[in-house]
Structure formats: structure tokens, C-alpha cells
C-alpha atoms as a PDB file:
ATOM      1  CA  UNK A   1      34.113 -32.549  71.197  1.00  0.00           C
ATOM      2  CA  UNK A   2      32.297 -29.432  69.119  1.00  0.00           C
ATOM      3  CA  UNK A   3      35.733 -27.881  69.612  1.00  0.00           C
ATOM      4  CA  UNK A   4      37.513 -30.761  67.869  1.00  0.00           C
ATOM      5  CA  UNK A   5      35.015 -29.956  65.349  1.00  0.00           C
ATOM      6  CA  UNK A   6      35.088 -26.677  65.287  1.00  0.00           C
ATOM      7  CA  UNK A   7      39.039 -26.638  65.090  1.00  0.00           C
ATOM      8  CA  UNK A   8      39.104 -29.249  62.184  1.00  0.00           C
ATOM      9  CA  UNK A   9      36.915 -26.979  60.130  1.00  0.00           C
ATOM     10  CA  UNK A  10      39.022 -23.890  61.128  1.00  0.00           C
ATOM     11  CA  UNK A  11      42.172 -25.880  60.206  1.00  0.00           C
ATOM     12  CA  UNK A  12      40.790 -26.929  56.750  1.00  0.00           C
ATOM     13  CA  UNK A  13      39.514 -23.706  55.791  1.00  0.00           C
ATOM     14  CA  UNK A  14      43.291 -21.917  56.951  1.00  0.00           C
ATOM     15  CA  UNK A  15      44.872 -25.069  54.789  1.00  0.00           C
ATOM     16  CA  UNK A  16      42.895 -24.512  51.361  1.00  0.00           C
ATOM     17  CA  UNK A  17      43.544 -20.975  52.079  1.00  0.00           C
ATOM     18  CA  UNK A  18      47.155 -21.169  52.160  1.00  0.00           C
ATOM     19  CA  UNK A  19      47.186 -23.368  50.056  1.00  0.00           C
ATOM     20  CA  UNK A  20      45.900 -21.242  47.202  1.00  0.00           C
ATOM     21  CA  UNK A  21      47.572 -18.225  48.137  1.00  0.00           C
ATOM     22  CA  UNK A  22      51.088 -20.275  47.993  1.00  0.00           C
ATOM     23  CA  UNK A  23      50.310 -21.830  44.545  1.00  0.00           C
ATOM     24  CA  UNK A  24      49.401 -17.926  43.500  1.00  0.00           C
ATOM     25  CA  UNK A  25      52.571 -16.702  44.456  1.00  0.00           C
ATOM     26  CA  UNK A  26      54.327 -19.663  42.824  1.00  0.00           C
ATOM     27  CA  UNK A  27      52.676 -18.939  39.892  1.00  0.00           C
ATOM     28  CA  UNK A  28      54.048 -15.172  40.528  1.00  0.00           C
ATOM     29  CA  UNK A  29      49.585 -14.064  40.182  1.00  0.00           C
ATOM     30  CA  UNK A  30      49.299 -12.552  43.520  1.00  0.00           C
ATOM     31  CA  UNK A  31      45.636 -13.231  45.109  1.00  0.00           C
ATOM     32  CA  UNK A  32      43.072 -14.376  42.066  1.00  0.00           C
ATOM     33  CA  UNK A  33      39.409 -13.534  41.705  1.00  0.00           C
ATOM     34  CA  UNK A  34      38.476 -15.727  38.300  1.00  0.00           C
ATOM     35  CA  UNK A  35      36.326 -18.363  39.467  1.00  0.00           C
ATOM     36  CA  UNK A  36      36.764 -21.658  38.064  1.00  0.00           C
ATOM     37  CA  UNK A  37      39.283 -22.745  35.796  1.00  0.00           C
ATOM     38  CA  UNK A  38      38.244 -23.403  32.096  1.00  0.00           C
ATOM     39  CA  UNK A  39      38.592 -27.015  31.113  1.00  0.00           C
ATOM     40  CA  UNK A  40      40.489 -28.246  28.303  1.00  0.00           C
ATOM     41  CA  UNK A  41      37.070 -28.158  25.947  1.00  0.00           C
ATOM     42  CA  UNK A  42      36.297 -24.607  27.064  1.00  0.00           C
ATOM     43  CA  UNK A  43      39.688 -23.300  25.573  1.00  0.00           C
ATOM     44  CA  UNK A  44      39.932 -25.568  22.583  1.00  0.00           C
ATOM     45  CA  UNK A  45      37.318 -23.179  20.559  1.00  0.00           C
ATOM     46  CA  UNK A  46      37.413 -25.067  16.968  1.00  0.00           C
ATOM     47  CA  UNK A  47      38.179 -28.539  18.375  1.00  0.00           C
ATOM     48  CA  UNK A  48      41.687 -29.348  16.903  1.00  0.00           C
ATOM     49  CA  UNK A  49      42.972 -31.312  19.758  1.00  0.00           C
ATOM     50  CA  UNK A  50      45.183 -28.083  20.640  1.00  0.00           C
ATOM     51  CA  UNK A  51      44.581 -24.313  22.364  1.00  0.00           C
ATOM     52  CA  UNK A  52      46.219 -22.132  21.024  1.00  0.00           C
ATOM     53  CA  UNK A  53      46.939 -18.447  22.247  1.00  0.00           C
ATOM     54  CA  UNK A  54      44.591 -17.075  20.121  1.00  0.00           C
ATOM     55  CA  UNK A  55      41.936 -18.986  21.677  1.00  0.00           C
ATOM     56  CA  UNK A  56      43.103 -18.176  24.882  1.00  0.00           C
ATOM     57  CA  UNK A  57      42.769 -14.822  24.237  1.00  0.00           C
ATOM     58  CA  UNK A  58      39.304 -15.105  23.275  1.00  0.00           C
ATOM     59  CA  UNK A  59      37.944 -17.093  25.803  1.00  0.00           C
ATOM     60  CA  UNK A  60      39.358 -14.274  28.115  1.00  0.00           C
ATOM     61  CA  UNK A  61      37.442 -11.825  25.695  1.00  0.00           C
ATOM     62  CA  UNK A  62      34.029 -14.167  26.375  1.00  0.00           C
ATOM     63  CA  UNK A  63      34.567 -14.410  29.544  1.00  0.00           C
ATOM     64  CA  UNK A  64      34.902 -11.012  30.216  1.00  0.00           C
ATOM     65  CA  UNK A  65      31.648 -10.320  27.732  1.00  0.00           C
ATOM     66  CA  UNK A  66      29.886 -12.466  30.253  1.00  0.00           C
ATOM     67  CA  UNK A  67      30.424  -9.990  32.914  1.00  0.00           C
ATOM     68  CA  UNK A  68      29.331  -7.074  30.786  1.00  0.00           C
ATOM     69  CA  UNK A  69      25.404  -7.879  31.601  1.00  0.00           C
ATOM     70  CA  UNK A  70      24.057  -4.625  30.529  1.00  0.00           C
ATOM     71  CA  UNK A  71      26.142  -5.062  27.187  1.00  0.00           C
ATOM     72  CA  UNK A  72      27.142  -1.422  27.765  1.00  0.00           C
ATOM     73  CA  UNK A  73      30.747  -2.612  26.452  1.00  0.00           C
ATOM     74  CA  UNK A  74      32.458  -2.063  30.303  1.00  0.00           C
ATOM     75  CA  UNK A  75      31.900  -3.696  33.417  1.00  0.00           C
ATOM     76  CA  UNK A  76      30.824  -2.007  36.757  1.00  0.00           C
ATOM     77  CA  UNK A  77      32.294  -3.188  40.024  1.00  0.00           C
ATOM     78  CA  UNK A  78      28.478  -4.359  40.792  1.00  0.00           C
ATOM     79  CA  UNK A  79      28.492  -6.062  37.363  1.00  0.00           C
ATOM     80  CA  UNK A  80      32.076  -8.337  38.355  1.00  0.00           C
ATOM     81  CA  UNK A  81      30.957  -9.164  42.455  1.00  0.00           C
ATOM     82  CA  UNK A  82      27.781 -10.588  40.611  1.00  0.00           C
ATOM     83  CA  UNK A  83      29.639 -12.759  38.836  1.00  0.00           C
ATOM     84  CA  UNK A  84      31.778 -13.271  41.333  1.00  0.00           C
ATOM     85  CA  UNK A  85      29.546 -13.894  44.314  1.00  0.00           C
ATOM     86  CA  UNK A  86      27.247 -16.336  43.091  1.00  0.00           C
ATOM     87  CA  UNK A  87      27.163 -18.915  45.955  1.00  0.00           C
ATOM     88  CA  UNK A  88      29.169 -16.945  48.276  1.00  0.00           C
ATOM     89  CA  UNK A  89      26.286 -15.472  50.432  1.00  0.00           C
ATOM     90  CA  UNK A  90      27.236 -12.487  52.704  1.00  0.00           C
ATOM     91  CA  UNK A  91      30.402 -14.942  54.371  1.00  0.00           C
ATOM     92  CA  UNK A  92      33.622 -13.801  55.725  1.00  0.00           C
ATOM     93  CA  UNK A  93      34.940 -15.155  52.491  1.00  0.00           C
ATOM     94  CA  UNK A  94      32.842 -13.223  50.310  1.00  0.00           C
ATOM     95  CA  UNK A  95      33.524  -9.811  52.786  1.00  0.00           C
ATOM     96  CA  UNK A  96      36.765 -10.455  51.794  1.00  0.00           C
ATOM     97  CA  UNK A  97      36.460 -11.111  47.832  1.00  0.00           C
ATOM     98  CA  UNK A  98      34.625  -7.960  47.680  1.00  0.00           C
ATOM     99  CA  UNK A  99      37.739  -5.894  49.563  1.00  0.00           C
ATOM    100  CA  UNK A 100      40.091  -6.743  46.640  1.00  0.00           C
ATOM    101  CA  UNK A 101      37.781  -6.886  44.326  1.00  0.00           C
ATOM    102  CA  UNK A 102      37.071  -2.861  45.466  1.00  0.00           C
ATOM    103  CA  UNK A 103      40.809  -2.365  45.403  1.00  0.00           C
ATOM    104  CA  UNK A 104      42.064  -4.031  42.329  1.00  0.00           C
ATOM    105  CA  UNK A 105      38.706  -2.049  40.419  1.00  0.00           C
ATOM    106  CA  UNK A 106      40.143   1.128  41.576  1.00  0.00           C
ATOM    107  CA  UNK A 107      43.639   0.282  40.362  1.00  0.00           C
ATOM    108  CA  UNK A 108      42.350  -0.812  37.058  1.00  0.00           C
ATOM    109  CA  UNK A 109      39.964   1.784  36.174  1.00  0.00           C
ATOM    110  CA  UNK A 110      42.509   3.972  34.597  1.00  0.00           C
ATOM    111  CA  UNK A 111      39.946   6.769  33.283  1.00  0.00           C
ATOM    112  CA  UNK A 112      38.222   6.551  36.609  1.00  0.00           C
ATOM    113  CA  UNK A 113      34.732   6.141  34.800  1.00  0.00           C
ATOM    114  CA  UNK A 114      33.276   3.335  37.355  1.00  0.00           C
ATOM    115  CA  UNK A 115      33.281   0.817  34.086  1.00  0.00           C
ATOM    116  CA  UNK A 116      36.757  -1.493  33.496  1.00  0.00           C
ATOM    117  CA  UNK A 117      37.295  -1.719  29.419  1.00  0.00           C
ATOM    118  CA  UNK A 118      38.955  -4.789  28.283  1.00  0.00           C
ATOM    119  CA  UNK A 119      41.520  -2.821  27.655  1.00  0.00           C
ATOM    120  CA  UNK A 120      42.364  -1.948  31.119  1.00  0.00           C
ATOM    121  CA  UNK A 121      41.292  -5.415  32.396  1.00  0.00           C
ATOM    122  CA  UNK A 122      44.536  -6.821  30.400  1.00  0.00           C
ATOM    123  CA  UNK A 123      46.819  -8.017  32.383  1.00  0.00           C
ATOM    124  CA  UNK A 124      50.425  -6.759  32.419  1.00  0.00           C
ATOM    125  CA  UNK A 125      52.500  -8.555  29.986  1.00  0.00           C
ATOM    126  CA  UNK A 126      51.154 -11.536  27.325  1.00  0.00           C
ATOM    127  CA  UNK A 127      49.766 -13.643  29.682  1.00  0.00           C
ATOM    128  CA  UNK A 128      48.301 -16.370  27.592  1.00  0.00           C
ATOM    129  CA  UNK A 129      51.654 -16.840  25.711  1.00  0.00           C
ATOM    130  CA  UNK A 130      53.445 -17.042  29.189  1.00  0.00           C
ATOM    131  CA  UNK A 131      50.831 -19.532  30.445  1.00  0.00           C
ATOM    132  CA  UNK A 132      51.084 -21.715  26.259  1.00  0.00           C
ATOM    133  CA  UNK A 133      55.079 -21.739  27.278  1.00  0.00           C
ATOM    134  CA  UNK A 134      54.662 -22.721  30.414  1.00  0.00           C
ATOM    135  CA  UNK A 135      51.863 -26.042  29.240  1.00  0.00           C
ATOM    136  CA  UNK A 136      54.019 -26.464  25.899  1.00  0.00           C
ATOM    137  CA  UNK A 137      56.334 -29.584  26.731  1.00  0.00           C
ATOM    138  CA  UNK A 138      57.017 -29.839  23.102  1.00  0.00           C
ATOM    139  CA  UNK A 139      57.412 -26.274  22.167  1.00  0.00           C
ATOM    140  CA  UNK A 140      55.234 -26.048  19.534  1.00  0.00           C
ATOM    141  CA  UNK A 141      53.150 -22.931  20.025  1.00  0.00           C
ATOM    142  CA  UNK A 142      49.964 -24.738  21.867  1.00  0.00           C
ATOM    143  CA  UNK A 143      48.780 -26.584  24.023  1.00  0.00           C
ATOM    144  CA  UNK A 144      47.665 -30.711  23.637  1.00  0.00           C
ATOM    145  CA  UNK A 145      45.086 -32.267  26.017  1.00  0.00           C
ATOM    146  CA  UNK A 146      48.296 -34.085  27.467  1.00  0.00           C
ATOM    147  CA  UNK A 147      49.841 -31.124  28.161  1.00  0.00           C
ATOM    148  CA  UNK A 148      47.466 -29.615  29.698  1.00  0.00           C
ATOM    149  CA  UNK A 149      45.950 -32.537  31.982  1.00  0.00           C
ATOM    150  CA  UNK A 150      49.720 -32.836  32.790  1.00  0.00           C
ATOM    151  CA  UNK A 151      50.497 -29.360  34.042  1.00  0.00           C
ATOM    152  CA  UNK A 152      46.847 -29.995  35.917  1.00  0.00           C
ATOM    153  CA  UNK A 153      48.246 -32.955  37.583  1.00  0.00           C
ATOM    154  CA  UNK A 154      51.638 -31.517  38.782  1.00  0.00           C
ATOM    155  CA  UNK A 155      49.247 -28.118  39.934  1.00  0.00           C
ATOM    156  CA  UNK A 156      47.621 -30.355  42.122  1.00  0.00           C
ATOM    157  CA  UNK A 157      50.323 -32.220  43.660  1.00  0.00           C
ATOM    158  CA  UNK A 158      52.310 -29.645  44.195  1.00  0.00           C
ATOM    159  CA  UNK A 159      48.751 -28.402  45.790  1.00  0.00           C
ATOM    160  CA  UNK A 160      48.623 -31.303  47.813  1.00  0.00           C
ATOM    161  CA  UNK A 161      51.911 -31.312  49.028  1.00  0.00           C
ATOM    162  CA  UNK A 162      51.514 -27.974  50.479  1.00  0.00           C
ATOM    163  CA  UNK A 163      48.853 -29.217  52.280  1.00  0.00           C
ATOM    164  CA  UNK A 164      50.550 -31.639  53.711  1.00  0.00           C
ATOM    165  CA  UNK A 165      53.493 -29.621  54.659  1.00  0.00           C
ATOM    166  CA  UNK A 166      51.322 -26.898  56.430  1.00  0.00           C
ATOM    167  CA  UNK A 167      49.763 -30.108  58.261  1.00  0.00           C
ATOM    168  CA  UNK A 168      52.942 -31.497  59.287  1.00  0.00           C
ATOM    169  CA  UNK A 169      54.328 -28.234  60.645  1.00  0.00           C
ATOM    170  CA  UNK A 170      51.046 -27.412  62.443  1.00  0.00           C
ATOM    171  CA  UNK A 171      51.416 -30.736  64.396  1.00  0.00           C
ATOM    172  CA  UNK A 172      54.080 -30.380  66.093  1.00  0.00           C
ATOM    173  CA  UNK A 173      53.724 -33.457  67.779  1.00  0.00           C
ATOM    174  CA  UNK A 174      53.146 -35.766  65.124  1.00  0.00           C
ATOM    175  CA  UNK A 175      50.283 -37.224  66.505  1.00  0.00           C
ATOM    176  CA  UNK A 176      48.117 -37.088  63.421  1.00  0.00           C
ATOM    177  CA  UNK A 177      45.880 -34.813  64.803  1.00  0.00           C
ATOM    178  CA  UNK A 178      46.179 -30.564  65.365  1.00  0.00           C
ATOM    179  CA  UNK A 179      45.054 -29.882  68.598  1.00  0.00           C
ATOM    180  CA  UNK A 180      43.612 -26.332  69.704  1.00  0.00           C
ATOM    181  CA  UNK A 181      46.804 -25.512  71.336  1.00  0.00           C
ATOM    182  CA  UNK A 182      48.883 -26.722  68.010  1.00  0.00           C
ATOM    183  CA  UNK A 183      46.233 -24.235  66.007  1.00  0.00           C
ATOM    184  CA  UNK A 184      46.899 -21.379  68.343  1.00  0.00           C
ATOM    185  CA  UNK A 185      50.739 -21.295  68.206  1.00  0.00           C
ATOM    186  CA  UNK A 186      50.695 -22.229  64.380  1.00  0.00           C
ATOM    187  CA  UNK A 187      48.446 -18.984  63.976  1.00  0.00           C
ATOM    188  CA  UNK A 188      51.342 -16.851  66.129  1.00  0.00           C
ATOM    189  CA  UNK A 189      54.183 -18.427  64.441  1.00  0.00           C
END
């Protein structure tokens, strides 16, 4: 039975794993280190009803700031797995943050100072106008709390039907339930 167990919490952890990694690369983000998402509130900085790119932008800048703990203006790679790792303990999860967190640091830190700028943490492209176009149902330059609780909602379906996809195919004989052997030859295939 403690294998039952032992495979069920294997099996969740590879589903929310997958899981995220597939709705990254739908998203076209590769693998994301950011932590939670902000909530509608968080972005809306002068509470209009509507976020804007511009506010966007500066909760980026904030949240960035936040990192920056000895206010020297950049942020060491000690600086961002603090942030990062609060919770995680010394996990396989966390081993594994902390690998591309190394790697993307190194690829960001143009100058090769040891401290990322906001300038070199911006990512390629306008990202906060890409991500106002994709929320904006009514194209008008932002973002309403409809439109955003919307796109949340159709993020987490489409979330959820991954999940149950990668279920499905790892039991292959529709039983309900993934045995070990089911695991094993899902992890091969």
C-alpha cells in the first residue's frame, strides 16, 4: 500500500510539473522563476477598474526593487534565490530552481559584474503590451477585472485539461487508477 502512496504522490508531482512546463511553452515563456502571480489589485496601481501597461511595467519595476535588498540598485544571484526560495527548503525542487536560476543569471548579466540591472533583467521584446493584447477582449489598450479573471479562467482550464490528458494517457488501462507499472512505461515513453 505505501507504494500506492508513494506512486500517487510521484504521479501528482510529474502532473503539476508538466503541467506548468506545457502552459509555459504555450505561452511561448520557456521555464519561469517569478513566484506567484500578481492579482488583479496588485496591478491596478491607482484603482481605475483597469491595468494598464504602464502599470504593468511598474509593478515589474517594484517587484524587481523588492529583490534589490541591499538597495545597491542591482541584484546578486544570492539576492534573487532568496526571494525565490522562501519555503522551498534544500528539496529536489529547489536544487533545481537554483540550476536555472545560475544559468539564466549568467546569460543575463551582460557586463558580467555578479549584479543583474533592470536593464538587463528586461525581457526580450514589450512584454507587458504582448501580455495587455493578449487580456484585451475589447481592444482598448488595458485590461478590465473581466478580462483578466477571464483569461485566468481559460489559463486554468486549459491547465486542467492537461492534467487530465497526461492522466488519461498514463492509464493506459482506463481503470481510474495509474499503477506502478503504468508510471514506469509513461516515464520511458
Amino acid at each position: 500500500m505505501k507504494t500506492s502512496y508513494f506512486v500517487g504522490g510521484v504521479i501528482v508531482a510529474a502532473l503539476s510539473v508538466t503541467a506548468v512546463a506545457a502552459s509555459a511553452k504555450d505561452r511561448g515563456e520557456g521555464h519561469k522563476m517569478h513566484g506567484p502571480q500578481a492579482t488583479f489589485e496588485q496591478l491596478d496601481a491607482n484603482g481605475d477598474g483597469f491595468v494598464t501597461v504602464e502599470e504593468m511595467q511598474a509593478h515589474a519595476e517594484s517587484r524587481f526593487m523588492a529583490m534589490d535588498t541591499d538597495g545597491d540598485g542591482g541584484v546578486s544571484l544570492d539576492e534573487m534565490k532568496a526571494r525565490f526560495d522562501k519555503g522551498e527548503g534544500d528539496n529536489w525542487k529547489g536544487e533545481r530552481r537554483a540550476k536555472r536560476m545560475e544559468k539564466m543569471f549568467s546569460k543575463k548579466d551582460a557586463n558580467g559584474d555578479g549584479k543583474l540591472t533592470p536593464d538587463e533583467m528586461k525581457p526580450d521584446g514589450n512584454r507587458q503590451a504582448k501580455m495587455i493584447d493578449r487580456m484585451d477582449a475589447d481592444k482598448d489598450g488595458k485590461i478590465s477585472k473581466a478580462e483578466f479573471d477571464a483569461h485566468k479562467s481559460e489559463r486554468e482550464a486549459k491547465h486542467a485539461a492537461r492534467k487530465a490528458e497526461m492522466f488519461k494517457k498514463l492509464d493506459t488501462n482506463g481503470d481510474g487508477v495509474i499503477s506502478e507499472e503504468e508510471f514506469n512505461a509513461g516515464k520511458r515513453g
